[in-house]
Protein backbone atom coordinates (compact mmCIF):
# COMPACT_ATOMS: atom_id res chain seq x y z
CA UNK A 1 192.21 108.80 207.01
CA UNK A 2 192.12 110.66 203.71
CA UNK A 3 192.63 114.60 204.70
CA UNK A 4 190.56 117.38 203.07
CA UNK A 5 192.08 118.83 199.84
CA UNK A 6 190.39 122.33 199.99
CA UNK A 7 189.53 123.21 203.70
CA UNK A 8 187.78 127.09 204.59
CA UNK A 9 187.86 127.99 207.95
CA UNK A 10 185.52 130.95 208.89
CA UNK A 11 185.60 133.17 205.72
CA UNK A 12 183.77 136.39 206.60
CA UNK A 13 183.74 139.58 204.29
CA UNK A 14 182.04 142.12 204.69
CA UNK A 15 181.14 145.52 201.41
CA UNK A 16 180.18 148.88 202.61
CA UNK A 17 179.10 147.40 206.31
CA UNK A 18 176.83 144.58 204.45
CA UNK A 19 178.29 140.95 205.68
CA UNK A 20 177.84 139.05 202.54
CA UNK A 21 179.71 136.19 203.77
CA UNK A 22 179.46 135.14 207.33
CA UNK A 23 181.61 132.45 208.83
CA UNK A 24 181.54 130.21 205.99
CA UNK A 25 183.45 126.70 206.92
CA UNK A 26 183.47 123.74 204.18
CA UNK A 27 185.78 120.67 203.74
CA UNK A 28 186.08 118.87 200.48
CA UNK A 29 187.69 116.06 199.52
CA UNK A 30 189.84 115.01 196.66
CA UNK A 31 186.96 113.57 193.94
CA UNK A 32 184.11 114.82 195.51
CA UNK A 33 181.58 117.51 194.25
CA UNK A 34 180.17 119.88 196.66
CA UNK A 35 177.49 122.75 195.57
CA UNK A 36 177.19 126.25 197.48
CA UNK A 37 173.22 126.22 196.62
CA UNK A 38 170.99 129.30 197.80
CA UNK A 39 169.44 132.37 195.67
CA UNK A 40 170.65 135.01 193.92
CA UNK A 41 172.88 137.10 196.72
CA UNK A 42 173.14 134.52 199.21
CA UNK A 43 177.42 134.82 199.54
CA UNK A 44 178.10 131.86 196.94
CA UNK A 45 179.86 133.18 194.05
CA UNK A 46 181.77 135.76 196.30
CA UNK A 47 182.42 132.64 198.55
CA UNK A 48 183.98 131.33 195.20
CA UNK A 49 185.94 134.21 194.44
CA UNK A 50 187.97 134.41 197.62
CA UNK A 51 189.23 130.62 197.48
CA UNK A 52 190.29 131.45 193.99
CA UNK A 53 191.76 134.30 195.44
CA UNK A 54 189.98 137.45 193.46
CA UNK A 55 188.36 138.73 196.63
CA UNK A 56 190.33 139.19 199.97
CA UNK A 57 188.75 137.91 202.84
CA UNK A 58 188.06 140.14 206.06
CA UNK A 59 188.25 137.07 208.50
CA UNK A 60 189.44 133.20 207.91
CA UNK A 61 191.71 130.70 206.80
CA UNK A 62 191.78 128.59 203.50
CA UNK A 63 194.16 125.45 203.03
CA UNK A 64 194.80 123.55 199.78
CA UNK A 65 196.04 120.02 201.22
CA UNK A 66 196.64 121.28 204.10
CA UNK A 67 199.25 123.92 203.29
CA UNK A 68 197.71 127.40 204.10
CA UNK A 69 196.96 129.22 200.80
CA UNK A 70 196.05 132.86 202.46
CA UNK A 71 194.15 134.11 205.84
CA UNK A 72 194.49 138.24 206.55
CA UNK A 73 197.63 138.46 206.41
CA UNK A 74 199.98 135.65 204.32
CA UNK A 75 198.11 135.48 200.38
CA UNK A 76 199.27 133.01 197.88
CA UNK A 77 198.39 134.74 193.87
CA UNK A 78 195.69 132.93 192.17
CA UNK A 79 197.76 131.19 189.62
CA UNK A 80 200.21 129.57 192.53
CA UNK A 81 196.51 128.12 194.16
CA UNK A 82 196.77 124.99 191.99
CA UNK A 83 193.00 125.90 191.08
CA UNK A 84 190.98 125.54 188.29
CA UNK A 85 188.08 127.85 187.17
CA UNK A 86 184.97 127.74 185.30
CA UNK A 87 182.59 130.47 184.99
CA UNK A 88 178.85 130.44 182.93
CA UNK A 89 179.82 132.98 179.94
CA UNK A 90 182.90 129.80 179.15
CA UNK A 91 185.56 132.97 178.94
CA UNK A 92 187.35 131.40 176.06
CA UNK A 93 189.63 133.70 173.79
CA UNK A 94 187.80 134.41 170.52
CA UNK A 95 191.38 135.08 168.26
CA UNK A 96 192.32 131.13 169.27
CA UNK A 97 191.44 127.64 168.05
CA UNK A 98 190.44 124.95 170.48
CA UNK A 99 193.76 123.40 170.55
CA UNK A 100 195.26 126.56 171.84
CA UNK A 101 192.35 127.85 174.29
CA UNK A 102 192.94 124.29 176.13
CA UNK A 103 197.09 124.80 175.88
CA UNK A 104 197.08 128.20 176.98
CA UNK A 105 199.00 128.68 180.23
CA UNK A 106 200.45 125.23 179.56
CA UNK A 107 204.38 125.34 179.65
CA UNK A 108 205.57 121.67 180.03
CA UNK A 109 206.75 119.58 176.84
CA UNK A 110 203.99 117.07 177.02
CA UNK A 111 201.43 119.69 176.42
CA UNK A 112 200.29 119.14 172.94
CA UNK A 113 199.78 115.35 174.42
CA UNK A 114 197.65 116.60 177.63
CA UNK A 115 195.43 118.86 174.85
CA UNK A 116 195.08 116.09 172.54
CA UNK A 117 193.94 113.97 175.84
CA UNK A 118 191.58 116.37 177.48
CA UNK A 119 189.85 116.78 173.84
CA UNK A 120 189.81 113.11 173.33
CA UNK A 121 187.87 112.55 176.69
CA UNK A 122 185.52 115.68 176.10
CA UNK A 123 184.55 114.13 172.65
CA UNK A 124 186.09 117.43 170.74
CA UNK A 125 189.55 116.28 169.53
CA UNK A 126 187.73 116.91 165.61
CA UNK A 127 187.12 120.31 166.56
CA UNK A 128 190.95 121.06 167.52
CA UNK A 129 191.91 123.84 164.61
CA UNK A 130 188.31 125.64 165.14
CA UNK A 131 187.37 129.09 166.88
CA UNK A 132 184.84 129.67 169.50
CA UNK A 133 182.14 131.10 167.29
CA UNK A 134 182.34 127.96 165.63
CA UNK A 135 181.21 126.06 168.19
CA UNK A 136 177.82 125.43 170.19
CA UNK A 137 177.39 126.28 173.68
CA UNK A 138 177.12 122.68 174.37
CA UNK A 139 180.96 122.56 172.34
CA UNK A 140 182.10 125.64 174.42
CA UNK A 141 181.50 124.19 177.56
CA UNK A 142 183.50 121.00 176.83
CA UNK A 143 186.47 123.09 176.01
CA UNK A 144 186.28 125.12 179.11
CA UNK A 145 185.54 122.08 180.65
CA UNK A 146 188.90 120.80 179.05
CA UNK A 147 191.18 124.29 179.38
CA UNK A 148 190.21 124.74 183.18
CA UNK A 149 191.75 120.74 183.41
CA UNK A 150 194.76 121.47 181.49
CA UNK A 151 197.13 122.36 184.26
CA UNK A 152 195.45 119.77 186.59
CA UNK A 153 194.56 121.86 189.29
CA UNK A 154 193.79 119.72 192.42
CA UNK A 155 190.42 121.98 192.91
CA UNK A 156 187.84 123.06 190.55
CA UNK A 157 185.67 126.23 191.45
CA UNK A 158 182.24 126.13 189.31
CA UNK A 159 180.47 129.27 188.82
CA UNK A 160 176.92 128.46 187.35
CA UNK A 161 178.49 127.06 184.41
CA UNK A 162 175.52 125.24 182.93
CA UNK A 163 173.30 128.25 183.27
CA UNK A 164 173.56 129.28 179.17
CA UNK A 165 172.66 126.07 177.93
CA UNK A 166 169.22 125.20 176.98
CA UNK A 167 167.78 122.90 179.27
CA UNK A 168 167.66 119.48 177.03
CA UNK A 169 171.26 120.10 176.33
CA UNK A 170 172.01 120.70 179.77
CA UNK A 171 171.53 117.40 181.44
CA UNK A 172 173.46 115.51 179.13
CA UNK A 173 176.62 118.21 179.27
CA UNK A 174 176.21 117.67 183.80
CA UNK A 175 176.74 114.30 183.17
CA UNK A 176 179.70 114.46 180.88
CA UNK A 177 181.51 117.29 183.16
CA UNK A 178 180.54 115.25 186.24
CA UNK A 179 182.68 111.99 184.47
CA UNK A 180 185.35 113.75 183.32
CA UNK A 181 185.80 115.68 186.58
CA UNK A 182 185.41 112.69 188.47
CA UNK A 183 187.89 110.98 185.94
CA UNK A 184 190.81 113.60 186.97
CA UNK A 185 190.07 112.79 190.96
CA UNK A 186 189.31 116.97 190.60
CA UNK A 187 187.97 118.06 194.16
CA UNK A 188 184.96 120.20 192.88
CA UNK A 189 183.26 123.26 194.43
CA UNK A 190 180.38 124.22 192.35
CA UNK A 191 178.09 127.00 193.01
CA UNK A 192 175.02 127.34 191.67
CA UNK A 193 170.91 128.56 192.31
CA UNK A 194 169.07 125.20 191.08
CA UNK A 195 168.06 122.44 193.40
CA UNK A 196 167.70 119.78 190.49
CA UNK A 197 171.40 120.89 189.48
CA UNK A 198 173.18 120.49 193.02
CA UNK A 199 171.02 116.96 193.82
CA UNK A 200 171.94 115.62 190.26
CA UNK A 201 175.76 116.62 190.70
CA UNK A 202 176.79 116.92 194.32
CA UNK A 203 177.86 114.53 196.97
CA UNK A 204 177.24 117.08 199.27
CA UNK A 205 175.16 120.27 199.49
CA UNK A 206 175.99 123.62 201.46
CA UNK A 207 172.67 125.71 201.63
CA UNK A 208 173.32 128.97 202.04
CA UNK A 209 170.98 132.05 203.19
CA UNK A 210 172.10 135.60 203.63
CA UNK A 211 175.88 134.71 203.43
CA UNK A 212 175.63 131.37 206.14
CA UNK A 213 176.13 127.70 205.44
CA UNK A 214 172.38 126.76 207.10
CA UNK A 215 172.88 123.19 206.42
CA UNK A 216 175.23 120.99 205.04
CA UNK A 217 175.21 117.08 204.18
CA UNK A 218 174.48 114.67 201.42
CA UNK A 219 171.80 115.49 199.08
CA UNK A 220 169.28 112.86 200.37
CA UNK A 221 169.60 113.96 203.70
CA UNK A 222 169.21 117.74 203.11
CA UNK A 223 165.82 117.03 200.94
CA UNK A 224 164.23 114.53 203.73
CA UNK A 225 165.37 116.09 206.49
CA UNK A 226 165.21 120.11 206.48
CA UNK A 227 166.28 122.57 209.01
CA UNK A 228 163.37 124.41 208.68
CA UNK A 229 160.80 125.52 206.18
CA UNK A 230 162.80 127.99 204.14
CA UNK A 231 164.87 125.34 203.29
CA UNK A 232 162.23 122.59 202.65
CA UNK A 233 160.57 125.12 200.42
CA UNK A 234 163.81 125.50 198.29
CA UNK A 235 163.58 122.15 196.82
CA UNK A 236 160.50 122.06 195.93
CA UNK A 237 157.04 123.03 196.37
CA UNK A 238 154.86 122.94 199.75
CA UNK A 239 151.86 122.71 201.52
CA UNK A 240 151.46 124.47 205.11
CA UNK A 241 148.91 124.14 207.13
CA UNK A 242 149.34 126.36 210.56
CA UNK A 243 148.95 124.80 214.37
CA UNK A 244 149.15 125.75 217.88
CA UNK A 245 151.24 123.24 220.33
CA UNK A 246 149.03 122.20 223.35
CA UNK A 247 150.68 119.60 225.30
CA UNK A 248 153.54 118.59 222.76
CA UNK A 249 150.76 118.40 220.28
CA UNK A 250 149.28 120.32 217.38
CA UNK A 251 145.43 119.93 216.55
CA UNK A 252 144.21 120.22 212.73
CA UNK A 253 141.68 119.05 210.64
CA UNK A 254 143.85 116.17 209.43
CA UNK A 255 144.31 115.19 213.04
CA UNK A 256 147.12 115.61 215.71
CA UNK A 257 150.69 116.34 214.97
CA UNK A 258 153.60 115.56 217.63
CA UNK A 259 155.41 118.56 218.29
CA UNK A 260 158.31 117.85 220.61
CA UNK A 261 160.20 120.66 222.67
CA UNK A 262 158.03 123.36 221.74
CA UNK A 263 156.52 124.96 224.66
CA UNK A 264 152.22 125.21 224.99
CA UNK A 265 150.76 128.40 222.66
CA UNK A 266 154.31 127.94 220.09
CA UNK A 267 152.68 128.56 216.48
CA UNK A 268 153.62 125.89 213.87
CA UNK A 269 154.11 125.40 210.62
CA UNK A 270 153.34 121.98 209.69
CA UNK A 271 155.12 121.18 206.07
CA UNK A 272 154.39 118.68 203.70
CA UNK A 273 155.27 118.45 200.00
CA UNK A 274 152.68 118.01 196.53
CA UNK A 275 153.61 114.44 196.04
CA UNK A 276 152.94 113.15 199.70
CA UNK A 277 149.26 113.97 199.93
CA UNK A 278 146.80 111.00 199.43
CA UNK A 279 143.79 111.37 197.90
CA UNK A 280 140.43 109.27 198.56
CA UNK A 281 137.10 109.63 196.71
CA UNK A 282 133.84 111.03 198.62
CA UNK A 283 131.67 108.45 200.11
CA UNK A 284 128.23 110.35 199.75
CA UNK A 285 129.36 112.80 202.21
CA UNK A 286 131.97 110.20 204.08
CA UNK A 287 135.67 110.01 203.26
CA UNK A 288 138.06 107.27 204.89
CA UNK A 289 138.76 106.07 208.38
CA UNK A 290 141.35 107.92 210.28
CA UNK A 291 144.86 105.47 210.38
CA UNK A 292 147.78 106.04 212.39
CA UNK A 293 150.49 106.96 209.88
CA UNK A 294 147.76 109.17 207.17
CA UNK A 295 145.76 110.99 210.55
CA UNK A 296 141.90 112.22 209.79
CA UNK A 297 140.98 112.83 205.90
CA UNK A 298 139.67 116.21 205.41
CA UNK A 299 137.33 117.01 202.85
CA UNK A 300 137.92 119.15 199.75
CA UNK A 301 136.67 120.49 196.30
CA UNK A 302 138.82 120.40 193.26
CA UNK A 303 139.27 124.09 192.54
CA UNK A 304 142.24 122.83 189.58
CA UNK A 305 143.48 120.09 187.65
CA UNK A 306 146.48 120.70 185.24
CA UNK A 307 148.85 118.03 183.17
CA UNK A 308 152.42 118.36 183.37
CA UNK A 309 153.82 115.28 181.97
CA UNK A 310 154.96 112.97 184.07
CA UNK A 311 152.41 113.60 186.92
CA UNK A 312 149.04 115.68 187.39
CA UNK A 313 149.21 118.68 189.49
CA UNK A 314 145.86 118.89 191.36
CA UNK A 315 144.84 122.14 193.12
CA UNK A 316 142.30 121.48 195.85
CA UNK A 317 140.32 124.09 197.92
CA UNK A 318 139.83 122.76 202.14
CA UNK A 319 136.24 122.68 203.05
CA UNK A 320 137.79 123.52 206.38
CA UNK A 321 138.68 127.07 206.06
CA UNK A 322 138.87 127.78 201.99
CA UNK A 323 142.69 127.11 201.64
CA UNK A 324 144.11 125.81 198.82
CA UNK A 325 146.40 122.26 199.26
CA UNK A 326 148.35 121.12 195.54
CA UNK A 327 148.87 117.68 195.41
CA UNK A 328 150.84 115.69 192.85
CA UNK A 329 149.62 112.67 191.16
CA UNK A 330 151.75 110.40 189.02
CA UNK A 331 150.57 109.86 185.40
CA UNK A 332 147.21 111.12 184.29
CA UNK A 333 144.78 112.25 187.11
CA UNK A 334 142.36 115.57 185.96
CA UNK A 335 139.34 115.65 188.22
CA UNK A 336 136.98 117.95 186.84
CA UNK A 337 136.68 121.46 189.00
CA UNK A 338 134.15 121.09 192.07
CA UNK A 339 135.17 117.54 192.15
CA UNK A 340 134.98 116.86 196.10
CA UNK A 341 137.39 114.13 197.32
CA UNK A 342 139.27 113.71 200.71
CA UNK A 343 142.97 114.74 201.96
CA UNK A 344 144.96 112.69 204.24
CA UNK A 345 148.50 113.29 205.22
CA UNK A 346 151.55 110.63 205.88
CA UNK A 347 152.47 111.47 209.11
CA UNK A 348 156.33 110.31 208.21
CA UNK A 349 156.51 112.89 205.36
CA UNK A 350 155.86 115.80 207.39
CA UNK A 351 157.82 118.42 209.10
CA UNK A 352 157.05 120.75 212.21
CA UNK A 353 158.69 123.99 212.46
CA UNK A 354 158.05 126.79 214.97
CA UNK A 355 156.62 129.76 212.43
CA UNK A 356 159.23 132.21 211.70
């Protein structure tokens, strides 16, 4: 059974009293991507910094193949971590062509081969007697891309490092890093605020919330299957419609929910996202027969319509109490406003979660 090559073991630090990291545990394995995902303050980047070894940790235990690289008391220096980093501003030196950003720190004979290899396989081996102002940001990420790989460090730590590229340059540059990294076997911890960027790169996703790991597992499973609806409402948009358990059940307009476990008088939050509403026209005054995977269809008005691309985004106001449910529709759907149509709700697309 293949062991883990990076393994953290209940990092907690704490600045000024403030726990910004709180018992953080993560395997990952040689070749795999995993992505610290949460907002802005969560714990990820300073998560980061203590397996490269720039912060201390107050509590825990990291391993590197499972030799122990520092808890609280023995600490290996960042440069004997075999650990490769890669930060969004690219940190290249300014006074040094390509060729020497990706050899600097190199000291084995071979290394004008291992530069001219790592340039070859991030498509800049033309660009090998230029300076970083030269370059693009697309360019500058490839050769940070290519420096941080130099010494073949068996981990990679990823600090937002797409975030300062426009956004049609920055798929294609994902998919090139995510070849090349995979390439190298590089074990790959990448941190970073975007949904679309951890489900398009990771093979597994840590979500993290005021400095915990809330969930972790593939990104399939995270996105169908959230632990509640803070973290449903990370990747993407929702509608909630509130409910009161009677009898392991939940009455609404759109028809009964099963709410298992929760006690009688719980309030719910019943969750369900833009794209998994159905919509049926108005029957002079009628709408659809209730089934038993879409419930009761409940009668609305459009209140707004809007094109985004791809799909329609359709804003529609509940005749039931005046709340507004968006639903998205693919292609070209723009009812006009005041348009009244009916709701219904796919009962396996839903989530119930005790309101927080």
């Amino acid at each position: 059974m293949q062991s883990p090559r990076l393994e953290i073991a209940n990092i907690v630090k704490d600045y000024g009293g403030r726990r910004v990291v709180d018992d953080v545990s993560l395997q990952v394995m040689p070749g795999q991507v995993t992505c610290l995902l949460g907002p802005s303050g969560c714990g990820k980047s300073t998560t980061l910094r203590i397996i490269a070894g720039v912060e201390k940790q107050d509590r825990g235990t990291i391993h590197v193949d499972g030799k122990l690289v520092c808890d609280t008391v023995f600490r290996l220096p960042p440069e004997a971590r075999s650990i490769g980093l890669m930060f969004q501003d690219f940190a290249l030196f300014p006074h040094l062509t390509v060729g020497q950003n990706v050899a600097f720190g190199l000291q084995t004979r071979d290394a004008g081969a291992r530069v001219q290899a790592l340039l070859d396989k991030v498509g800049m081996t033309r660009h090998i007697d230029d300076y970083p102002h030269q370059l693009s940001g697309g360019e500058q990420q490839r050769v940070a891309l290519a420096r941080a790989l130099a010494p073949k460090p068996q981990i990679m730590l990823m600090d937002e490092p797409f975030s300062g590229l426009d956004d049609r340059l920055r798929d294609d540059i994902r998919d090139e890093t995510l070849a090349v990294l995979k390439d190298e076997g590089t074990a790959v911890l990448l941190v970073t605020h975007e949904p679309g960027e951890a489900m398009r790169m990771a093979d597994e996703i840590a979500l993290m919330r005021d400095g915990r790991v809330v969930q972790q597992g593939a990104p399939y499973n995270i996105y169908n299957a959230p632990i509640d609806r803070a973290a449903a409402a990370f990747f993407s948009d929702i509608n909630v419609i509130p409910g009161v358990v009677q009898g392991a059940l939940t009455d609404t307009p759109f028809g009964q929910f099963l709410a298992p476990g929760l006690p009688d008088g719980t309030e719910v939050d019943i969750v369900i996202r833009p794209q998994h509403l159905k919509i049926d026209f108005d029957r002079g005054g009628r709408g659809p027969k209730p089934t038993s995977s879409e419930g009761t269809a409940a009668r609305a008005t459009v209140a707004r319509a809007r094109f985004m691309g791809a799909s329609s985004l359709v804003e529609f106001r509940m005749d039931y109490d005046g709340s507004i449910l968006k639903a998205v529709v693919p292609s070209v759907f723009l009812p006009k406003p005041g348009t009244a149509l009916w709701l219904m709700i796919r009962r396996d697309r839903c989530f119930v979660f005790p309101r927080a």
